[in-house]
PDB file of N, CA and C in Angstrom:
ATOM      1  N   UNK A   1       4.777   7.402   1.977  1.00  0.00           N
ATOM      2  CA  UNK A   1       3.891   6.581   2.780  1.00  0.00           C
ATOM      3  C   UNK A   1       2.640   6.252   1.960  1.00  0.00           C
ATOM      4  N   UNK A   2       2.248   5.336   2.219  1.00  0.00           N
ATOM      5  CA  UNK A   2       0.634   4.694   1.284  1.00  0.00           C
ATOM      6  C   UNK A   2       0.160   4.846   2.611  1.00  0.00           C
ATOM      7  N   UNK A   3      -1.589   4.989   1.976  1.00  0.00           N
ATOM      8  CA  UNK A   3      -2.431   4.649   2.941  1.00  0.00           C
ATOM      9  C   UNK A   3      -3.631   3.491   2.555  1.00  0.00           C
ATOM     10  N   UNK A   4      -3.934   3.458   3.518  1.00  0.00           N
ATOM     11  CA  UNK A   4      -5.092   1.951   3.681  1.00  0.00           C
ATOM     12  C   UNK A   4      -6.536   2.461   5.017  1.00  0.00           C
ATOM     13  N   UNK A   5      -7.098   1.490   4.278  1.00  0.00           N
ATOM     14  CA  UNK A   5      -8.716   2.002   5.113  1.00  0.00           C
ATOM     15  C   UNK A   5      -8.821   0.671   6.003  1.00  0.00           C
ATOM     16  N   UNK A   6      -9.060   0.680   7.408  1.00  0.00           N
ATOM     17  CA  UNK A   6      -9.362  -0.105   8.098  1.00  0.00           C
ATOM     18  C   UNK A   6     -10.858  -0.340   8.513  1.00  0.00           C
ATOM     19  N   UNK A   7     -11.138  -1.637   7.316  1.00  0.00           N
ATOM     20  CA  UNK A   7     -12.419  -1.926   7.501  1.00  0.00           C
ATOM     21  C   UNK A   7     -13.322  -2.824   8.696  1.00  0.00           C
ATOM     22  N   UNK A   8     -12.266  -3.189   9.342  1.00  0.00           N
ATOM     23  CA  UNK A   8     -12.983  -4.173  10.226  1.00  0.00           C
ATOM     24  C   UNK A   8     -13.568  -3.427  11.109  1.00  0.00           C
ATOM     25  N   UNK A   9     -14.699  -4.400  12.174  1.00  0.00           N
ATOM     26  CA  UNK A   9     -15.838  -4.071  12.522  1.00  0.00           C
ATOM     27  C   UNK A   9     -15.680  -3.164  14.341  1.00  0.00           C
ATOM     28  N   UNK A  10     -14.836  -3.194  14.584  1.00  0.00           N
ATOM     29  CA  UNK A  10     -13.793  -2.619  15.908  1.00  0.00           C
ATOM     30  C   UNK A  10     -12.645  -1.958  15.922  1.00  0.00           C
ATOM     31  N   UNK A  11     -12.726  -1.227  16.667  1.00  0.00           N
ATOM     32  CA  UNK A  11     -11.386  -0.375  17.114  1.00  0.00           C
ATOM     33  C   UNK A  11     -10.372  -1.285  17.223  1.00  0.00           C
ATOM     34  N   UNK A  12      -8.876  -1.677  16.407  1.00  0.00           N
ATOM     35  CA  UNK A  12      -7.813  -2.247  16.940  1.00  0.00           C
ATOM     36  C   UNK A  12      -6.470  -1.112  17.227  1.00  0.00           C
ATOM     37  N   UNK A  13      -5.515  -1.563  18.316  1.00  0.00           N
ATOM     38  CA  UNK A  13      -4.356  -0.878  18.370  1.00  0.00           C
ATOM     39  C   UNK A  13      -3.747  -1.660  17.599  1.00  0.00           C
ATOM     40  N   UNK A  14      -2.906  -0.768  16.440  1.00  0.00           N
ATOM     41  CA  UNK A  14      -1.793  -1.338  15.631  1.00  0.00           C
ATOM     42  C   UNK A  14      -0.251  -1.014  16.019  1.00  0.00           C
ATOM     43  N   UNK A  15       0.374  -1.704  16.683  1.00  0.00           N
ATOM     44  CA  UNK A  15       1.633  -1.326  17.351  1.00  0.00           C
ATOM     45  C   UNK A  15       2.593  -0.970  16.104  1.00  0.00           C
ATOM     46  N   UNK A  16       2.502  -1.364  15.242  1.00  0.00           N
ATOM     47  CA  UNK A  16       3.777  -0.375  14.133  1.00  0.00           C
ATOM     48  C   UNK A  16       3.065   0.822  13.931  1.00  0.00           C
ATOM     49  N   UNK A  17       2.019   1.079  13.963  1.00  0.00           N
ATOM     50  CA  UNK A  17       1.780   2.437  13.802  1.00  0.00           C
ATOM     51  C   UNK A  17       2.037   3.459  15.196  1.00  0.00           C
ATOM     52  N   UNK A  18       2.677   2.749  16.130  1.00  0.00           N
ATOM     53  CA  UNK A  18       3.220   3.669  17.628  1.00  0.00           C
ATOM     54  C   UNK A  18       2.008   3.474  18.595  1.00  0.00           C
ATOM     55  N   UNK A  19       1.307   2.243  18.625  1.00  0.00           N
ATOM     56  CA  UNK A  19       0.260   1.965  19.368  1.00  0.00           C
ATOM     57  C   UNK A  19      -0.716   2.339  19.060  1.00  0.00           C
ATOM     58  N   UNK A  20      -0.952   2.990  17.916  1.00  0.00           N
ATOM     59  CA  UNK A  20      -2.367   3.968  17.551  1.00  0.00           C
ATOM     60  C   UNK A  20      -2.916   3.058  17.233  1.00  0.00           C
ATOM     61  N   UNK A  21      -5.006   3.783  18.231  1.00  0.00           N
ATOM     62  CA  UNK A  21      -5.840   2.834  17.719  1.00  0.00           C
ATOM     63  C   UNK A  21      -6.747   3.472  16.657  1.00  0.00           C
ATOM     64  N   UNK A  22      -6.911   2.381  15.836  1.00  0.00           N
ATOM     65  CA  UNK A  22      -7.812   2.949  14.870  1.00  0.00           C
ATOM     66  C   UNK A  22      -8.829   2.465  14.252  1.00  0.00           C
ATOM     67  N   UNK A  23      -9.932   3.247  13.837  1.00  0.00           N
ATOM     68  CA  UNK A  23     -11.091   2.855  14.400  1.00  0.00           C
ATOM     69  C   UNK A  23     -11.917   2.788  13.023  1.00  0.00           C
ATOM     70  N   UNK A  24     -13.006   1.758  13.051  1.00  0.00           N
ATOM     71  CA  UNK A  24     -13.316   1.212  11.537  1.00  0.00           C
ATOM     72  C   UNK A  24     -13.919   2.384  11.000  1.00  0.00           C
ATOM     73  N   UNK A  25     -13.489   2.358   9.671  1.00  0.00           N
ATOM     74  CA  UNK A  25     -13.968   3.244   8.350  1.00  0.00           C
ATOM     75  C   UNK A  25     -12.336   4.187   8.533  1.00  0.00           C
ATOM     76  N   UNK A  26     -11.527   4.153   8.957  1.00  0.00           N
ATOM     77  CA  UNK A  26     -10.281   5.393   9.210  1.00  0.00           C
ATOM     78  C   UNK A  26      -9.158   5.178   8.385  1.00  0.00           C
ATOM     79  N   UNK A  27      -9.086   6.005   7.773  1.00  0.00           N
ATOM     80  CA  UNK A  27      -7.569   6.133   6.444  1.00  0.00           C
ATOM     81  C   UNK A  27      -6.051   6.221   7.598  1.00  0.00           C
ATOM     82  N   UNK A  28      -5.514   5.181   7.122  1.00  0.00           N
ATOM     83  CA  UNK A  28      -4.293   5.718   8.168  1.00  0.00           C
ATOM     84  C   UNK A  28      -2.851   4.959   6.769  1.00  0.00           C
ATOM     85  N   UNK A  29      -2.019   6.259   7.149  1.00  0.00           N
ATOM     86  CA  UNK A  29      -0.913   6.167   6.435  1.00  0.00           C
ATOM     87  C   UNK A  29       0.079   5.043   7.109  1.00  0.00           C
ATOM     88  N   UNK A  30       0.648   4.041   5.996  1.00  0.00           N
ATOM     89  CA  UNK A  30       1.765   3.068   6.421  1.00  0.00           C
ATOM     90  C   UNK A  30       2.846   3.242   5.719  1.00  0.00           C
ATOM     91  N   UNK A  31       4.085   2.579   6.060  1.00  0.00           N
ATOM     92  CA  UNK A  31       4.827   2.543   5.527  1.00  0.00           C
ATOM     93  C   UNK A  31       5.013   1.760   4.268  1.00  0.00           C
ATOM     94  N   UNK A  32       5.932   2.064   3.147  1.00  0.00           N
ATOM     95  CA  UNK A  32       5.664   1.816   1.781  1.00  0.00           C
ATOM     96  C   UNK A  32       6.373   0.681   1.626  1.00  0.00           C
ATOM     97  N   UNK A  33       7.033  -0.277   2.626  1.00  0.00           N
ATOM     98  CA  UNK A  33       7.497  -1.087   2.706  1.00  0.00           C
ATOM     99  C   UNK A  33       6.377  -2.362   3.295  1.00  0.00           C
ATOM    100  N   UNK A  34       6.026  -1.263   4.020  1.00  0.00           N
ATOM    101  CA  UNK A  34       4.438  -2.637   4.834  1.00  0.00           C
ATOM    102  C   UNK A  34       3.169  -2.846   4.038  1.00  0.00           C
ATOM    103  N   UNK A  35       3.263  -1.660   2.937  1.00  0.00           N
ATOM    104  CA  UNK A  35       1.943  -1.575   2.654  1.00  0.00           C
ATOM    105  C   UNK A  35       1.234  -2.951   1.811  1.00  0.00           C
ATOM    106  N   UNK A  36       1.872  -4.020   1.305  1.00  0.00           N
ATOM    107  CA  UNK A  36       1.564  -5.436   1.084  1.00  0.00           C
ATOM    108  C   UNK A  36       0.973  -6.085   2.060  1.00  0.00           C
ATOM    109  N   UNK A  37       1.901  -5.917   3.271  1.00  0.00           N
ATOM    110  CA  UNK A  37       0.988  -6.921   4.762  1.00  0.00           C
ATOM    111  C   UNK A  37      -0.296  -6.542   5.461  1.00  0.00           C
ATOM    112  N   UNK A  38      -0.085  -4.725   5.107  1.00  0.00           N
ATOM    113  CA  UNK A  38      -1.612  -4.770   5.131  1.00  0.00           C
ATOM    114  C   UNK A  38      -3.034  -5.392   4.243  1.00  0.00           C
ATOM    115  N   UNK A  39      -2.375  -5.047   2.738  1.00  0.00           N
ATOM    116  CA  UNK A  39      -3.501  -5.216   1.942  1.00  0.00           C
ATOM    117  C   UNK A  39      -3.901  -6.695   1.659  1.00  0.00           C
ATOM    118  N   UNK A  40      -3.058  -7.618   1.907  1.00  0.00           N
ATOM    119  CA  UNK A  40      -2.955  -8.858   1.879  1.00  0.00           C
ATOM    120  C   UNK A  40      -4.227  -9.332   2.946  1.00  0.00           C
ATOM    121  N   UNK A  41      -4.347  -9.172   3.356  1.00  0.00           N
ATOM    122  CA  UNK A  41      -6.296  -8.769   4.536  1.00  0.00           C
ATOM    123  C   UNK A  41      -7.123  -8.186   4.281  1.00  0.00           C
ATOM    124  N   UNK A  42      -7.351  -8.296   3.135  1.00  0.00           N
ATOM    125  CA  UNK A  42      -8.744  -7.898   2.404  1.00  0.00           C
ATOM    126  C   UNK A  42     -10.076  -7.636   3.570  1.00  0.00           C
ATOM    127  N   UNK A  43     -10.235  -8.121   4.832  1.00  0.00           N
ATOM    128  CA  UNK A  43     -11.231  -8.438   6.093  1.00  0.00           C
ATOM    129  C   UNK A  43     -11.270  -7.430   6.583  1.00  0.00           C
ATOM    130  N   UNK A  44      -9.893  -7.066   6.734  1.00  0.00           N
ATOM    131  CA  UNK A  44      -9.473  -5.848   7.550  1.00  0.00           C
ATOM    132  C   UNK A  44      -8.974  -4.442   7.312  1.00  0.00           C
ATOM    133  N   UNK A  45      -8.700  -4.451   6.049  1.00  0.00           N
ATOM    134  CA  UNK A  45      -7.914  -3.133   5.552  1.00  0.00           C
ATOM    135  C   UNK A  45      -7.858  -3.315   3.780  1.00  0.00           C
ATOM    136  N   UNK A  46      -8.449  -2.028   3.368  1.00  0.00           N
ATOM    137  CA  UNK A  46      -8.342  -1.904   1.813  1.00  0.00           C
ATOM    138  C   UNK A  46      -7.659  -0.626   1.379  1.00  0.00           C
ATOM    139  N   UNK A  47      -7.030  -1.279   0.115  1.00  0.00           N
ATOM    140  CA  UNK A  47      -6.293   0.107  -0.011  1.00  0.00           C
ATOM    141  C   UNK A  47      -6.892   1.536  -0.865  1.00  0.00           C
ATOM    142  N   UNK A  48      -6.011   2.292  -0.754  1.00  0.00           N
ATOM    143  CA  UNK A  48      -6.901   3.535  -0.619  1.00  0.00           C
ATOM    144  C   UNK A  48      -5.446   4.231  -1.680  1.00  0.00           C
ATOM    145  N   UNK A  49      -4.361   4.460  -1.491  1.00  0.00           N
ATOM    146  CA  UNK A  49      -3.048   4.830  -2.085  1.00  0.00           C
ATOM    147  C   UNK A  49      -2.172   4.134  -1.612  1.00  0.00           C
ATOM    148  N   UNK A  50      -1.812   3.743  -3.062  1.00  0.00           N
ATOM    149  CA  UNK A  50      -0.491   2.790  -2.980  1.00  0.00           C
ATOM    150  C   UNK A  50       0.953   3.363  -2.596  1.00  0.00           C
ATOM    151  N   UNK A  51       1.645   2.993  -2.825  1.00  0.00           N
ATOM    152  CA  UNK A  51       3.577   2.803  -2.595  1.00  0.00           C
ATOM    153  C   UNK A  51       3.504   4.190  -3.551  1.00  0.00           C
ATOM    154  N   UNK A  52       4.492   4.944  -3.431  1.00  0.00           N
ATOM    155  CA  UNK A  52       5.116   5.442  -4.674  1.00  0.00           C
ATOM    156  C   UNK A  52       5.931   5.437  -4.743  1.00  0.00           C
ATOM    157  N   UNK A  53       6.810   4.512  -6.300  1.00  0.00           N
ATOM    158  CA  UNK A  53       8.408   4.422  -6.552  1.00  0.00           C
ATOM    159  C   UNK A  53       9.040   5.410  -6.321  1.00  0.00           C
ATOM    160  N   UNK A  54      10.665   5.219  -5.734  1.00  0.00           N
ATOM    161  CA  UNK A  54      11.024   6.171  -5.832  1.00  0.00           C
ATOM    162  C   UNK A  54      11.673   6.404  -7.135  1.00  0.00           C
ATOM    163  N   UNK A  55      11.932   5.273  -7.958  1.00  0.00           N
ATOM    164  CA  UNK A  55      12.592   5.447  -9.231  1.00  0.00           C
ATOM    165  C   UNK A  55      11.735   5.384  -9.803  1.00  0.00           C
ATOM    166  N   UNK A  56      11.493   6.489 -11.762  1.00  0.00           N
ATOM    167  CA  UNK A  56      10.139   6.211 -12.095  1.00  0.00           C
ATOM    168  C   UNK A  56      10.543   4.834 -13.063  1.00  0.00           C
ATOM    169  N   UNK A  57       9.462   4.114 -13.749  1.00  0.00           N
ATOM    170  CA  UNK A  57       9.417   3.279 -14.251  1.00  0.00           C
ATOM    171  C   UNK A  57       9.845   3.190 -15.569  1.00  0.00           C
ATOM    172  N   UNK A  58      11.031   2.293 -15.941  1.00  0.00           N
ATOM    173  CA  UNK A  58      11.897   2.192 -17.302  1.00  0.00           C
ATOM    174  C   UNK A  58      10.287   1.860 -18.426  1.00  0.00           C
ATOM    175  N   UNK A  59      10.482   2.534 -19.905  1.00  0.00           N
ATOM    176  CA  UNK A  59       9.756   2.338 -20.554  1.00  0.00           C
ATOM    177  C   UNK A  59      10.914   1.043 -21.499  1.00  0.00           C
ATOM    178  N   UNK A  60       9.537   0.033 -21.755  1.00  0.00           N
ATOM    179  CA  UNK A  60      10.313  -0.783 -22.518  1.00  0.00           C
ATOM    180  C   UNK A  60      10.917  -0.810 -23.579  1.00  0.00           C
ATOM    181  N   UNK A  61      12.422  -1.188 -23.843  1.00  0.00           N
ATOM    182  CA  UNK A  61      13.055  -0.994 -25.039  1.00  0.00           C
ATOM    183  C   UNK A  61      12.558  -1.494 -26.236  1.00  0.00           C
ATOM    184  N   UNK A  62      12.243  -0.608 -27.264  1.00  0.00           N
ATOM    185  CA  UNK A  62      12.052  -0.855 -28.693  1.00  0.00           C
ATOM    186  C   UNK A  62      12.764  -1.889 -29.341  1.00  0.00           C
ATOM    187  N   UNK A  63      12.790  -2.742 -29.782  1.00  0.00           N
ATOM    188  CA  UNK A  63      13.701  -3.907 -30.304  1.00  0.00           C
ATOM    189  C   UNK A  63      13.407  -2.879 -32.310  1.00  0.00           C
ATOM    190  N   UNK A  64      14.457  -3.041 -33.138  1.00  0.00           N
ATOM    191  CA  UNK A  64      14.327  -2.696 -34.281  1.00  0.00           C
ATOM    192  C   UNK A  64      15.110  -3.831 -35.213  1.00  0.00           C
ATOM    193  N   UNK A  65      14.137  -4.058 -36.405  1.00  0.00           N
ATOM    194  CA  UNK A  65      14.978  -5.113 -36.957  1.00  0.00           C
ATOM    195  C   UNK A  65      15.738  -4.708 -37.822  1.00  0.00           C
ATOM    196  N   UNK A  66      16.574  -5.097 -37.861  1.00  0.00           N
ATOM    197  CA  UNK A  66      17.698  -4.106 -39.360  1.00  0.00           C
ATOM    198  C   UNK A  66      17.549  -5.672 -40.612  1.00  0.00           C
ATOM    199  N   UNK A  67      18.123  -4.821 -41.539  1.00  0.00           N
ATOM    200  CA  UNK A  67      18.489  -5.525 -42.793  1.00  0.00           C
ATOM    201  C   UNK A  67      19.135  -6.609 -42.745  1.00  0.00           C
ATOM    202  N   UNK A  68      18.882  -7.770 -42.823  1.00  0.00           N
ATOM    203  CA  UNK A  68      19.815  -9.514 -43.016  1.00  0.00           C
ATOM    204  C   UNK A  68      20.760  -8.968 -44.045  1.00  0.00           C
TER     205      UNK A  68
END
């Protein structure tokens, strides 16, 4: 799960979070699939911890030049 800070200026209920309301300045954990639609609202919510892959990240292959 990532989490995000809900900056706006009022208490909103967020129904994917199971109706919970939550209330400005409050860290609340989302799902790592949503966590784009939140942050994409810079007005309303900043992020705080991102996604974490579940696969770790391929390092890029070395290319080597051999002899013509």
């Amino acid at each position: 799960m990532a989490k995000v800070r809900y900056v706006g200026p009022v208490p909103v209920t967020v129904p994917e979070l199971g109706s919970r309301t939550v209330q400005p300045d409050e860290v609340v954990e989302v799902p790592d699939a949503r966590y784009d639609g939140y942050v994409c609202q810079p007005v309303n919510w900043e992020p705080v911890e991102e996604p974490r892959t579940s696969a770790p990240k391929k390092a890029a292959a070395k290319t080597v030049k051999g002899d013509d």
